[in-house]
Protein backbone atom coordinates (compact mmCIF):
# COMPACT_ATOMS: atom_id res chain seq x y z
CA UNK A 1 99.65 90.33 143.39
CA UNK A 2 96.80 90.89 141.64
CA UNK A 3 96.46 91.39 138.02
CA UNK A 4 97.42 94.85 136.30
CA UNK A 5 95.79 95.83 133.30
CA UNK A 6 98.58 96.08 130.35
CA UNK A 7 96.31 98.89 129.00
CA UNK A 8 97.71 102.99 129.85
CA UNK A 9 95.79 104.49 132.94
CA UNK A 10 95.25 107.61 130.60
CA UNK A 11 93.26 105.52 128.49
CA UNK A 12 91.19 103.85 131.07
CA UNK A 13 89.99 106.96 132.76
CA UNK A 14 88.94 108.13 129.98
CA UNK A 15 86.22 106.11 128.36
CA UNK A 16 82.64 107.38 129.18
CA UNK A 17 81.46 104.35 130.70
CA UNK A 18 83.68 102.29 128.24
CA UNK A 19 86.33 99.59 128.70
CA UNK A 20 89.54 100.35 126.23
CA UNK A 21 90.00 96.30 126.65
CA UNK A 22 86.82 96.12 124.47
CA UNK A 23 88.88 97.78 121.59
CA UNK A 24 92.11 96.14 122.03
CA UNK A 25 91.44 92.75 123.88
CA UNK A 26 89.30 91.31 120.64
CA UNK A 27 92.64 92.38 118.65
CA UNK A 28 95.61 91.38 121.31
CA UNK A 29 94.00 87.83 121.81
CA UNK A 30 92.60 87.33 118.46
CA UNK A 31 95.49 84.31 118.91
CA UNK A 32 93.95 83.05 122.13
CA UNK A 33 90.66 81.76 123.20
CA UNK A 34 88.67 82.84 119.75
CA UNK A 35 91.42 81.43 117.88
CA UNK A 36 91.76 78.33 119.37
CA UNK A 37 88.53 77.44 119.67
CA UNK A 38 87.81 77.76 115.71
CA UNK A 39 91.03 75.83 114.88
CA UNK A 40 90.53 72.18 115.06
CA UNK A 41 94.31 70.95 115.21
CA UNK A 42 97.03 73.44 116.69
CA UNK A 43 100.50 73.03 114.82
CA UNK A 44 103.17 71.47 117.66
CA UNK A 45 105.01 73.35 120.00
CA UNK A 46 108.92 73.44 119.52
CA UNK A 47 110.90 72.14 121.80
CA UNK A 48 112.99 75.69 122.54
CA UNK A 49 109.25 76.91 123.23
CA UNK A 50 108.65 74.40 125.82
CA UNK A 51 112.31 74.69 127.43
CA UNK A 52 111.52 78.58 127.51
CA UNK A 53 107.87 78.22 129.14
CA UNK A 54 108.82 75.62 131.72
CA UNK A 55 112.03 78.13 132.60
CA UNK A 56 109.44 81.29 132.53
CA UNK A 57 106.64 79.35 134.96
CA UNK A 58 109.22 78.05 137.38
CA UNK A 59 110.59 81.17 138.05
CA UNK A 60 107.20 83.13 138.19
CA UNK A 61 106.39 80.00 140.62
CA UNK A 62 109.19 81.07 142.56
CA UNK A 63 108.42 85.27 142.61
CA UNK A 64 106.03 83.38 145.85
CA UNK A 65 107.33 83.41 149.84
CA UNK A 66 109.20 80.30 150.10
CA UNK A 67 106.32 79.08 152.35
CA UNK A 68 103.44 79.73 150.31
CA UNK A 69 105.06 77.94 146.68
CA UNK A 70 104.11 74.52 147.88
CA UNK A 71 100.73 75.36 148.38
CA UNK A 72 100.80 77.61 144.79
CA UNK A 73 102.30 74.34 143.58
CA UNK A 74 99.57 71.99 144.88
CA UNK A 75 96.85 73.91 143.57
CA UNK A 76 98.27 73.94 140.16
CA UNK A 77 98.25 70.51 140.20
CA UNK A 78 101.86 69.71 140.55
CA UNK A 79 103.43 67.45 142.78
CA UNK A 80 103.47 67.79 146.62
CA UNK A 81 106.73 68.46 148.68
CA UNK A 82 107.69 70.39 151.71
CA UNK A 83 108.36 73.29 153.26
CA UNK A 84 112.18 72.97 153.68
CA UNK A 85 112.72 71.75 150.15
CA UNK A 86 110.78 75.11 148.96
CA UNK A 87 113.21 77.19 151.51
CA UNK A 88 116.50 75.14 149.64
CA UNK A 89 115.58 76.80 146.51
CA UNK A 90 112.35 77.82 145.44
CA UNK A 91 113.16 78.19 141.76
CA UNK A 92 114.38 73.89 141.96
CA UNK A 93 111.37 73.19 143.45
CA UNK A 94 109.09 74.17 140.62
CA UNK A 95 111.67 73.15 137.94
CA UNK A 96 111.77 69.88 139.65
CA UNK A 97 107.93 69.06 139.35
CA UNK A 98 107.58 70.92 136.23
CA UNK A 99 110.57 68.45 134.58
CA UNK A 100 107.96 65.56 133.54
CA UNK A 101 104.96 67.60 132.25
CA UNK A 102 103.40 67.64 129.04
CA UNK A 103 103.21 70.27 126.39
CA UNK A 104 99.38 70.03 126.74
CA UNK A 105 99.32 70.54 130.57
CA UNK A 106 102.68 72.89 130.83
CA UNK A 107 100.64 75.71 129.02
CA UNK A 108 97.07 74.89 130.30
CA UNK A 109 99.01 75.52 134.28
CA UNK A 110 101.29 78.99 132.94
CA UNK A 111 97.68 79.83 131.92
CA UNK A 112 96.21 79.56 134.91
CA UNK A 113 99.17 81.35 136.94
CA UNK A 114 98.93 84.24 134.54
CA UNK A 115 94.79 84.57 134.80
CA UNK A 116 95.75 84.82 139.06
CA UNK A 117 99.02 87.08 139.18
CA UNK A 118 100.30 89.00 135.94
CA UNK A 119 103.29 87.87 135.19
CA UNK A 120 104.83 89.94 131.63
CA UNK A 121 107.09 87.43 130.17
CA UNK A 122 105.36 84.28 131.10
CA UNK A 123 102.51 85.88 129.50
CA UNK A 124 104.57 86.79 126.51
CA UNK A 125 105.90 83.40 126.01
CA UNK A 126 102.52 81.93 125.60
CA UNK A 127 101.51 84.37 123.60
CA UNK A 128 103.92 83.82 121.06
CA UNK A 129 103.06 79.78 121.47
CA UNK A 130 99.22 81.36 120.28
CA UNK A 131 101.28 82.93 117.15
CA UNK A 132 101.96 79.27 115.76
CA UNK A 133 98.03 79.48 114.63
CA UNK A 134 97.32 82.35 112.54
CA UNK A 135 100.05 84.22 109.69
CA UNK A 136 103.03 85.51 111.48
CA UNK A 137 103.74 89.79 111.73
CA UNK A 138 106.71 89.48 109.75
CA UNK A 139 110.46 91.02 110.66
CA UNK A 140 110.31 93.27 107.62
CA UNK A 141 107.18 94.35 108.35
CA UNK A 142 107.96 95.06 112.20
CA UNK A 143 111.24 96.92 110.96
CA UNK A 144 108.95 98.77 108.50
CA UNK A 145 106.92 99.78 110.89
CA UNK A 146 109.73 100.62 113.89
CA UNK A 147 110.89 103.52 110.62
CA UNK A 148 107.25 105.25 110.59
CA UNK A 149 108.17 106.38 114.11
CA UNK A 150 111.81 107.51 113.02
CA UNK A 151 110.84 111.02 112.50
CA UNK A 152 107.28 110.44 114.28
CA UNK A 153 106.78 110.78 118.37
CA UNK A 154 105.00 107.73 119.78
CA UNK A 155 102.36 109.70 121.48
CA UNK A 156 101.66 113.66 121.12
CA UNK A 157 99.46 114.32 123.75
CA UNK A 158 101.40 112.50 126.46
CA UNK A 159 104.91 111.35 127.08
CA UNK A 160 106.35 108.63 125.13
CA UNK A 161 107.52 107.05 128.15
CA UNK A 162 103.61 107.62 129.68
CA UNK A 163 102.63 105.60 126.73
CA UNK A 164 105.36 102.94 127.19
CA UNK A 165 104.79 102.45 130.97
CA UNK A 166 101.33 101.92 129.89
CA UNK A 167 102.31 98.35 127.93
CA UNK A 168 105.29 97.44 129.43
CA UNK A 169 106.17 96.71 132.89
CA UNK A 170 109.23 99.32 132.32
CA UNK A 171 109.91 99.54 136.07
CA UNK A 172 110.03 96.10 136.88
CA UNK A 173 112.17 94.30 133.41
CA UNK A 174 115.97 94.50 133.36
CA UNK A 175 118.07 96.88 131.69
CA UNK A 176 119.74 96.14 128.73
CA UNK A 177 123.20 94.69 129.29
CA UNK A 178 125.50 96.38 129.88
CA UNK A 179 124.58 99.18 131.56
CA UNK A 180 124.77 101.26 134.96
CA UNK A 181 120.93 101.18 135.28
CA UNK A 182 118.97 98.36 137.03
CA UNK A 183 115.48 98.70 135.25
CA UNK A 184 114.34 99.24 131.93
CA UNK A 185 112.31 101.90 132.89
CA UNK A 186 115.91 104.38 134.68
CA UNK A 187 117.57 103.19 131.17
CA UNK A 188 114.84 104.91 129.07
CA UNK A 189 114.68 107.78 131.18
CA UNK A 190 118.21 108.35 131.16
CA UNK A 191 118.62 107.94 127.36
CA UNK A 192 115.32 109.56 126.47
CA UNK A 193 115.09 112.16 128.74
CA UNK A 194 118.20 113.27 130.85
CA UNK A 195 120.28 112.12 127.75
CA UNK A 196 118.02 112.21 124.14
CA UNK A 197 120.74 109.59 122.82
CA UNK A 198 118.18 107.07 122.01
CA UNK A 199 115.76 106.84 118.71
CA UNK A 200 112.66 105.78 118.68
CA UNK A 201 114.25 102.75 116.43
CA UNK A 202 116.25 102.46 119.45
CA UNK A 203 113.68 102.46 122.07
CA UNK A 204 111.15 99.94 119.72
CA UNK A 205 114.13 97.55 119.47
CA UNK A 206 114.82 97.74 123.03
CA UNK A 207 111.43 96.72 124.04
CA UNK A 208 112.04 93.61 121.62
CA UNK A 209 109.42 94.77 119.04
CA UNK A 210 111.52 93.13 116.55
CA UNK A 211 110.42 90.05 118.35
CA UNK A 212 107.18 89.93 120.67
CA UNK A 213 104.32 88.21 120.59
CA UNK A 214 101.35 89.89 118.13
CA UNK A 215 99.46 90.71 120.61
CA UNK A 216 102.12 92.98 122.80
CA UNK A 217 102.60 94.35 118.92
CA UNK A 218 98.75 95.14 118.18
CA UNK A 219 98.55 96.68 121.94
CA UNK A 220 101.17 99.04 121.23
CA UNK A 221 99.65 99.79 117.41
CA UNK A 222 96.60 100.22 118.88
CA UNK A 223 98.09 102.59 121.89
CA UNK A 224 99.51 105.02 119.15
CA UNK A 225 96.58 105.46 117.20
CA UNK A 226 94.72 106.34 120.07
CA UNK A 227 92.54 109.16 120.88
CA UNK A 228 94.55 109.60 124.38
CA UNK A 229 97.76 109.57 122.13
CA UNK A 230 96.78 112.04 119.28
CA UNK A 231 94.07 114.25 117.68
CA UNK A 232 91.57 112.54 115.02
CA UNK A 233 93.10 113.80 111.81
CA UNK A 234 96.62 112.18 112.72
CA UNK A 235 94.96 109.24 114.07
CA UNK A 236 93.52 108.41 110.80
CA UNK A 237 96.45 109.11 108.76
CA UNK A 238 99.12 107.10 110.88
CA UNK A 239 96.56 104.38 110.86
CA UNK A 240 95.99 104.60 107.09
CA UNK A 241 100.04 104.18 106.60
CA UNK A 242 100.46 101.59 109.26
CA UNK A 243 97.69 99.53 107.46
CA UNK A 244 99.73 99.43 103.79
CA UNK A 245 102.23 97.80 105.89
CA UNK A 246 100.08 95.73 107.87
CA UNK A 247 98.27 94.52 105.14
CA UNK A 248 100.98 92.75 103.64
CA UNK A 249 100.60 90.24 106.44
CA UNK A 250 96.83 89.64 106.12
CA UNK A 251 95.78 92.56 109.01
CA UNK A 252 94.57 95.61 109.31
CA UNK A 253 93.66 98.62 112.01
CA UNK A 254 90.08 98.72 111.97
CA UNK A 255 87.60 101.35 113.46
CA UNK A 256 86.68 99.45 116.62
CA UNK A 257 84.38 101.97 118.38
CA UNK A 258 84.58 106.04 120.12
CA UNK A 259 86.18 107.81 122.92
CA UNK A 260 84.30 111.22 123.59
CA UNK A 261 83.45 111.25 119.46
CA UNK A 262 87.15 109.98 118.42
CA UNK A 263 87.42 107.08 116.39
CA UNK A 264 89.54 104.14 118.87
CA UNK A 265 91.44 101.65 115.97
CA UNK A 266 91.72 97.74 116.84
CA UNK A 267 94.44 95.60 114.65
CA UNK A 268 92.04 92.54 113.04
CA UNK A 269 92.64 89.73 110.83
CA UNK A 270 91.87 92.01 107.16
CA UNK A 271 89.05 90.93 105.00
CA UNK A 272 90.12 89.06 101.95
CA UNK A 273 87.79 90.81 100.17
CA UNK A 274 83.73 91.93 99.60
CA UNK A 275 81.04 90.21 100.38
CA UNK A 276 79.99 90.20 96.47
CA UNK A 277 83.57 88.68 95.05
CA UNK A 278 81.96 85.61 94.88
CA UNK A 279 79.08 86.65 92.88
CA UNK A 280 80.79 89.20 90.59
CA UNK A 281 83.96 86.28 89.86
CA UNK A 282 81.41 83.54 88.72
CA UNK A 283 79.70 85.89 86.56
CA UNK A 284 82.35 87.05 84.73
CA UNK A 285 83.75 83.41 84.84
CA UNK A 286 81.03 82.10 83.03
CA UNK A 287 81.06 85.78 80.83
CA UNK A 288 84.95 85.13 79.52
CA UNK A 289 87.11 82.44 81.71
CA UNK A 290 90.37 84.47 79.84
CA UNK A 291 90.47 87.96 79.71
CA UNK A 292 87.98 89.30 81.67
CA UNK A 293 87.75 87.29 84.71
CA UNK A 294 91.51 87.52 84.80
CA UNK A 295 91.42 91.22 84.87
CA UNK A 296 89.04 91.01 87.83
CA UNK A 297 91.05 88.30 89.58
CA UNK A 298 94.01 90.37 89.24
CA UNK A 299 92.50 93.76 90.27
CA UNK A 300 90.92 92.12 93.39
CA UNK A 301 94.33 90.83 94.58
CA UNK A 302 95.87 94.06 93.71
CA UNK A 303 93.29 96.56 96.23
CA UNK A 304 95.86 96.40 99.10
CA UNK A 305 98.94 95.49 97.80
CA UNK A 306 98.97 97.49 95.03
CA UNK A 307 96.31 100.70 94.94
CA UNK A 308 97.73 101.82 92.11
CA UNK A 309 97.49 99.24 90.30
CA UNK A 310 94.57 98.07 91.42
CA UNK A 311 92.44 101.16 90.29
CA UNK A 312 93.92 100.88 86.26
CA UNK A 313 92.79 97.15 86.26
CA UNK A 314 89.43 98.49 87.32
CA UNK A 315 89.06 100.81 84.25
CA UNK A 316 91.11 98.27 81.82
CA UNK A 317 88.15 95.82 83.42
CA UNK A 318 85.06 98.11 82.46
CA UNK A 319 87.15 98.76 79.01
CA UNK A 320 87.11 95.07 78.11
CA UNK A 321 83.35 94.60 78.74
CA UNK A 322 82.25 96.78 77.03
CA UNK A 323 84.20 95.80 73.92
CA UNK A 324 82.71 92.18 74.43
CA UNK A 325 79.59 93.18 74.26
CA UNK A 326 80.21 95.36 71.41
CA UNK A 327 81.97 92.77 69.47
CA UNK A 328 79.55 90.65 70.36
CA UNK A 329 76.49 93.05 69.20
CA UNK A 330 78.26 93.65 65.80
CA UNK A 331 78.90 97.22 67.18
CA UNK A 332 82.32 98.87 65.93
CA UNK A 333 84.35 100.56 68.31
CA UNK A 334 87.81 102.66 67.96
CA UNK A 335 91.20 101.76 69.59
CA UNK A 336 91.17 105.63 70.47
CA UNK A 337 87.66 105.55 72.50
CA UNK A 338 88.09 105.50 76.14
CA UNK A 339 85.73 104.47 78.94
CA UNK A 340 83.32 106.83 78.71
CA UNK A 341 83.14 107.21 74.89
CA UNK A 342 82.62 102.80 74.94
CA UNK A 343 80.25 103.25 77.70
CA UNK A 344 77.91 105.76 75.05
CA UNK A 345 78.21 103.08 72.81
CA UNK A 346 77.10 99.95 74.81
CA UNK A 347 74.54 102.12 76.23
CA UNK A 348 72.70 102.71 73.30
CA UNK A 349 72.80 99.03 72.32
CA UNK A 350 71.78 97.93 75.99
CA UNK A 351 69.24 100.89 76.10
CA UNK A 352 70.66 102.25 79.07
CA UNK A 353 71.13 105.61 78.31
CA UNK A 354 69.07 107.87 80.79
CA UNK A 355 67.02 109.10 77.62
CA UNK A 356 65.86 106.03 76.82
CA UNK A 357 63.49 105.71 79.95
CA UNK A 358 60.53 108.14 81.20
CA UNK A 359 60.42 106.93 84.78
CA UNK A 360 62.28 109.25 86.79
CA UNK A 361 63.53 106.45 89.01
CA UNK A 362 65.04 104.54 86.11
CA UNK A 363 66.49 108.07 84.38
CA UNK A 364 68.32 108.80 87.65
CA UNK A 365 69.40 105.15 88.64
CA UNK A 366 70.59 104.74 85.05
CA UNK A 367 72.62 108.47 85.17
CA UNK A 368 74.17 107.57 88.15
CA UNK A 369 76.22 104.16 85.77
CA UNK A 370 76.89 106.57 83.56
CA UNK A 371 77.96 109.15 86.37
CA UNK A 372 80.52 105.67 87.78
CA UNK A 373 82.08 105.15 84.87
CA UNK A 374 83.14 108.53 83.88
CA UNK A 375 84.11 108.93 87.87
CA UNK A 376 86.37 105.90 87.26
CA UNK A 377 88.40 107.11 84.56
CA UNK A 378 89.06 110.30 86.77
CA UNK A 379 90.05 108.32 89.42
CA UNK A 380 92.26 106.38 87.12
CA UNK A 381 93.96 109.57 85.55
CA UNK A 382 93.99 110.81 88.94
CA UNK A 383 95.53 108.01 91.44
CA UNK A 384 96.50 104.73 89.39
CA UNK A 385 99.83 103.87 87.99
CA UNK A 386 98.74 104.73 84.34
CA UNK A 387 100.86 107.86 84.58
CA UNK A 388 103.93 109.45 86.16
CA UNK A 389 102.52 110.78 89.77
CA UNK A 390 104.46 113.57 90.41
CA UNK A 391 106.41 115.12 93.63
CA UNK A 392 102.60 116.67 94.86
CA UNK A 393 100.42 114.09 93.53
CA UNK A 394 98.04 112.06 95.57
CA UNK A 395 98.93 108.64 96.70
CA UNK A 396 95.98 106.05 96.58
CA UNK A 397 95.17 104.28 99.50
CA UNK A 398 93.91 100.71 99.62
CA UNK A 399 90.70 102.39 100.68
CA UNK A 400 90.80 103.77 96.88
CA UNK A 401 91.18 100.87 95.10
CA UNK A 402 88.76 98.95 97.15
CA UNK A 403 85.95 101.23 96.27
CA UNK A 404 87.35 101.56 92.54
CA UNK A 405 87.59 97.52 91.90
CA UNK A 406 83.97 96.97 93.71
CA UNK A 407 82.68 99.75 91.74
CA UNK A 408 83.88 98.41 88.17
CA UNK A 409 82.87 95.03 89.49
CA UNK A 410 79.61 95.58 90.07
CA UNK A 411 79.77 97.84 87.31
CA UNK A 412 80.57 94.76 84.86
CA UNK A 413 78.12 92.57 86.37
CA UNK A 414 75.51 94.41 85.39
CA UNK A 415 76.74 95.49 82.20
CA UNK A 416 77.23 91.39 81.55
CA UNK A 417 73.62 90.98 83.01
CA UNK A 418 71.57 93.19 80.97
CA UNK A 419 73.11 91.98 77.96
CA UNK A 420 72.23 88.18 78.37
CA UNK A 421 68.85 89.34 79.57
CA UNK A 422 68.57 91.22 76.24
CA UNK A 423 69.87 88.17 74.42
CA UNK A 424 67.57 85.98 76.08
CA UNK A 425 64.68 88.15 75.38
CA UNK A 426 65.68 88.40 71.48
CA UNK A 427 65.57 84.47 71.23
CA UNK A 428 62.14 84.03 73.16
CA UNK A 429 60.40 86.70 70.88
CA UNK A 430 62.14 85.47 67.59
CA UNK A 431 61.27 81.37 69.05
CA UNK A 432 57.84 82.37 69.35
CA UNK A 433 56.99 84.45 65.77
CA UNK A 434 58.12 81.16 64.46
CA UNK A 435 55.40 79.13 63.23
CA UNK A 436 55.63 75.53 64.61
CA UNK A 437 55.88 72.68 62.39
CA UNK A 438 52.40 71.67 62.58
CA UNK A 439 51.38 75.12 61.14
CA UNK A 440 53.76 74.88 58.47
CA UNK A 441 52.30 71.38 57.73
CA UNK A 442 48.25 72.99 57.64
């Protein structure tokens, strides 16, 4: 048997030229190949793994004619034997030659079987052998996810079970025991469809999301948040709530590319932070070790954890700056004055206000600081924690605090910048209107 993509039909009919493996495959074997390959030592394989695998590829060995599993075994590289021994029990015969083989080669021959012939839970078991490298999808945060979709369909523009079918092999897996139904696939139906006595908890439980691999998990995340699945505007919004769960476990659902003009989302490892965290830390390191770069350090760990919070740490960051350099001017400033009112201040004494320049340029590069700053504090009184939200309002999003931290970041930098470039500039003019000693000595 040939192998079946794990990906819906709907979705890969649909994909103007496209394959939907481009947008999931990068995310469901993140743990695989890629992974592999950039870690130099993988952590050892339990034992119950290995017991599991070697019962998993003997009996996927024996899914062959009784005649044809010597030769299947021979060309994986197992032992020889006959004909007659095969017909005596075909599932013995691969357990028998798969008894004395190592971790290393067990896996490298149930990867080669499932590359010829898909075979689900083979597949499944070395998938979760891939999880050892990389941070684990946690059980809270599966269960956490299983409740978006308590009051939430699976898919809205096709059947749930469509969408299912699509990433399971429903038809062919075992009903739950007990039950009257042979397949997993005629117990759904019945208790979905004929019956409605299962929830979507239910049915997520009883395709063992509690417990597969994170690939089979990122497949089905990315299979409802797809276009084939639901319009745009949902799209973004379920993906937006599955990410502040996701996040907690160092992913995220990431635009990955466009079906017909609607975004398709891909689960990836999440970036630990911006490409200028580096630059804007040591700065304000070298600024104030204490207050200040703790206030950054905290505010960058807070974006996705804590939005919220996040977002009054970036204000409470610009605040402290600009009191440093105040203090440090010999400029007085008022417990009272808020962001924007300390911003006038430091302006003045940094020559930064818009006024101050005659080069259009400059005036509009220099009203656009003031322009962030003021913007911050509304975003602060808007969406942080510094106040009670309210039953209607608006919940940041990580997205918020990301741009609000990068913004008073950079923001700080700058600030920090101009002032020890004004500094400097002060001590070369004052070092050379001093006359040298050999003047003094004429």
């Amino acid at each position: 048997m040939g192998f079946a993509s794990p990906y819906p039909s709907y979705v890969l009919t649909h994909l103007d030229g496209l394959n939907f493996a481009q947008f999931v495959l990068p995310v469901a074997t993140l743990d695989l190949g890629q992974e592999r390959s950039l870690l130099p030592m993988s952590p050892p394989i339990p034992q119950a793994m290995l017991t599991e695998l070697r019962r998993l590829l003997a009996s996927a060995i024996s899914d062959a004619k009784a005649y044809d599993v010597p030769g299947l075994c021979r060309r994986l590289g197992l032992e020889d034997g006959d004909e007659q021994e095969a017909f005596a029990s075909k599932y013995k015969y691969a357990q028998r030659r798969l008894a004395g083989v190592s971790a290393e080669r067990l896996v490298a021959i149930a990867r080669q079987l499932t590359e010829e012939e898909r075979h689900f839970q083979l597949g499944e078991q070395l998938a979760k052998i891939d999880d050892l490298n990389g941070p684990p999808v946690t059980q809270l945060t599966r269960r956490r996810l299983i409740a978006l979709f308590e009051k939430l369909p699976l898919a809205r523009e096709i059947d749930d079970l469509e969408l299912i079918r699509g990433l399971w092999p429903i038809a062919s897996l075992p009903a739950p025991h007990p039950s009257v139904e042979r397949t997993l696939e005629d117990y759904l139906h019945r208790h979905t469809i004929r019956n409605e006595d299962l929830s979507n908890r239910d049915v997520l439980e009883t395709l063992g999301l509690l417990t597969c691999s994170r690939s089979q998990l990122f497949k089905l995340l990315a299979a409802v948040t797809s276009p084939e699945t639901r319009s745009a505007p949902e799209q973004t919004e379920l993906a937006d709530k599955i990410n502040t769960l996701l996040s907690h476990d160092g992913y995220a659902l990431a635009l990955a590319g466009k079906i017909s003009g609607s975004p398709c989302f891909a689960v990836r490892p999440a970036p630990t932070g911006s490409p200028a965290d580096d630059s804007i830390s040591s700065r304000l390191a070298a600024f104030d070790p204490t207050q200040v770069h703790a206030r950054w350090t905290m505010a960058m760990e807070r974006r996705t954890s804590e939005p919220a919070g996040a977002i009054t740490l970036a204000r409470t960051l610009l605040e402290d700056v600009c009191k440093w350099i105040l203090d440090r001017a010999g400029e007085t400033w008022q417990e009272a004055d808020d962001l924007p009112v300390l911003y006038r201040k430091l302006a003045k004494v940094l020559k930064l206000a818009p006024d101050d320049h005659t080069e259009a340029v400059f005036k509009q590069i220099l009203g656009s600081c003031q322009s962030v700053v003021e913007s911050l504090g509304a975003l602060r009184n808007k969406l942080s924690d510094a106040h009670s939200p309210g039953p209607k309002r608006a919940r940041p999003q990580a997205r918020h605090a990301e741009l609000a931290v990068n913004l008073a970041g950079a923001m700080a930098t700058f600030l920090v910048a101009t002032w020890e470039a004004r500094q400097a500039g002060a001590s070369n003019r004052t070092a050379s209107a001093s006359p040298s000693s050999e003047q003094k000595g004429r």
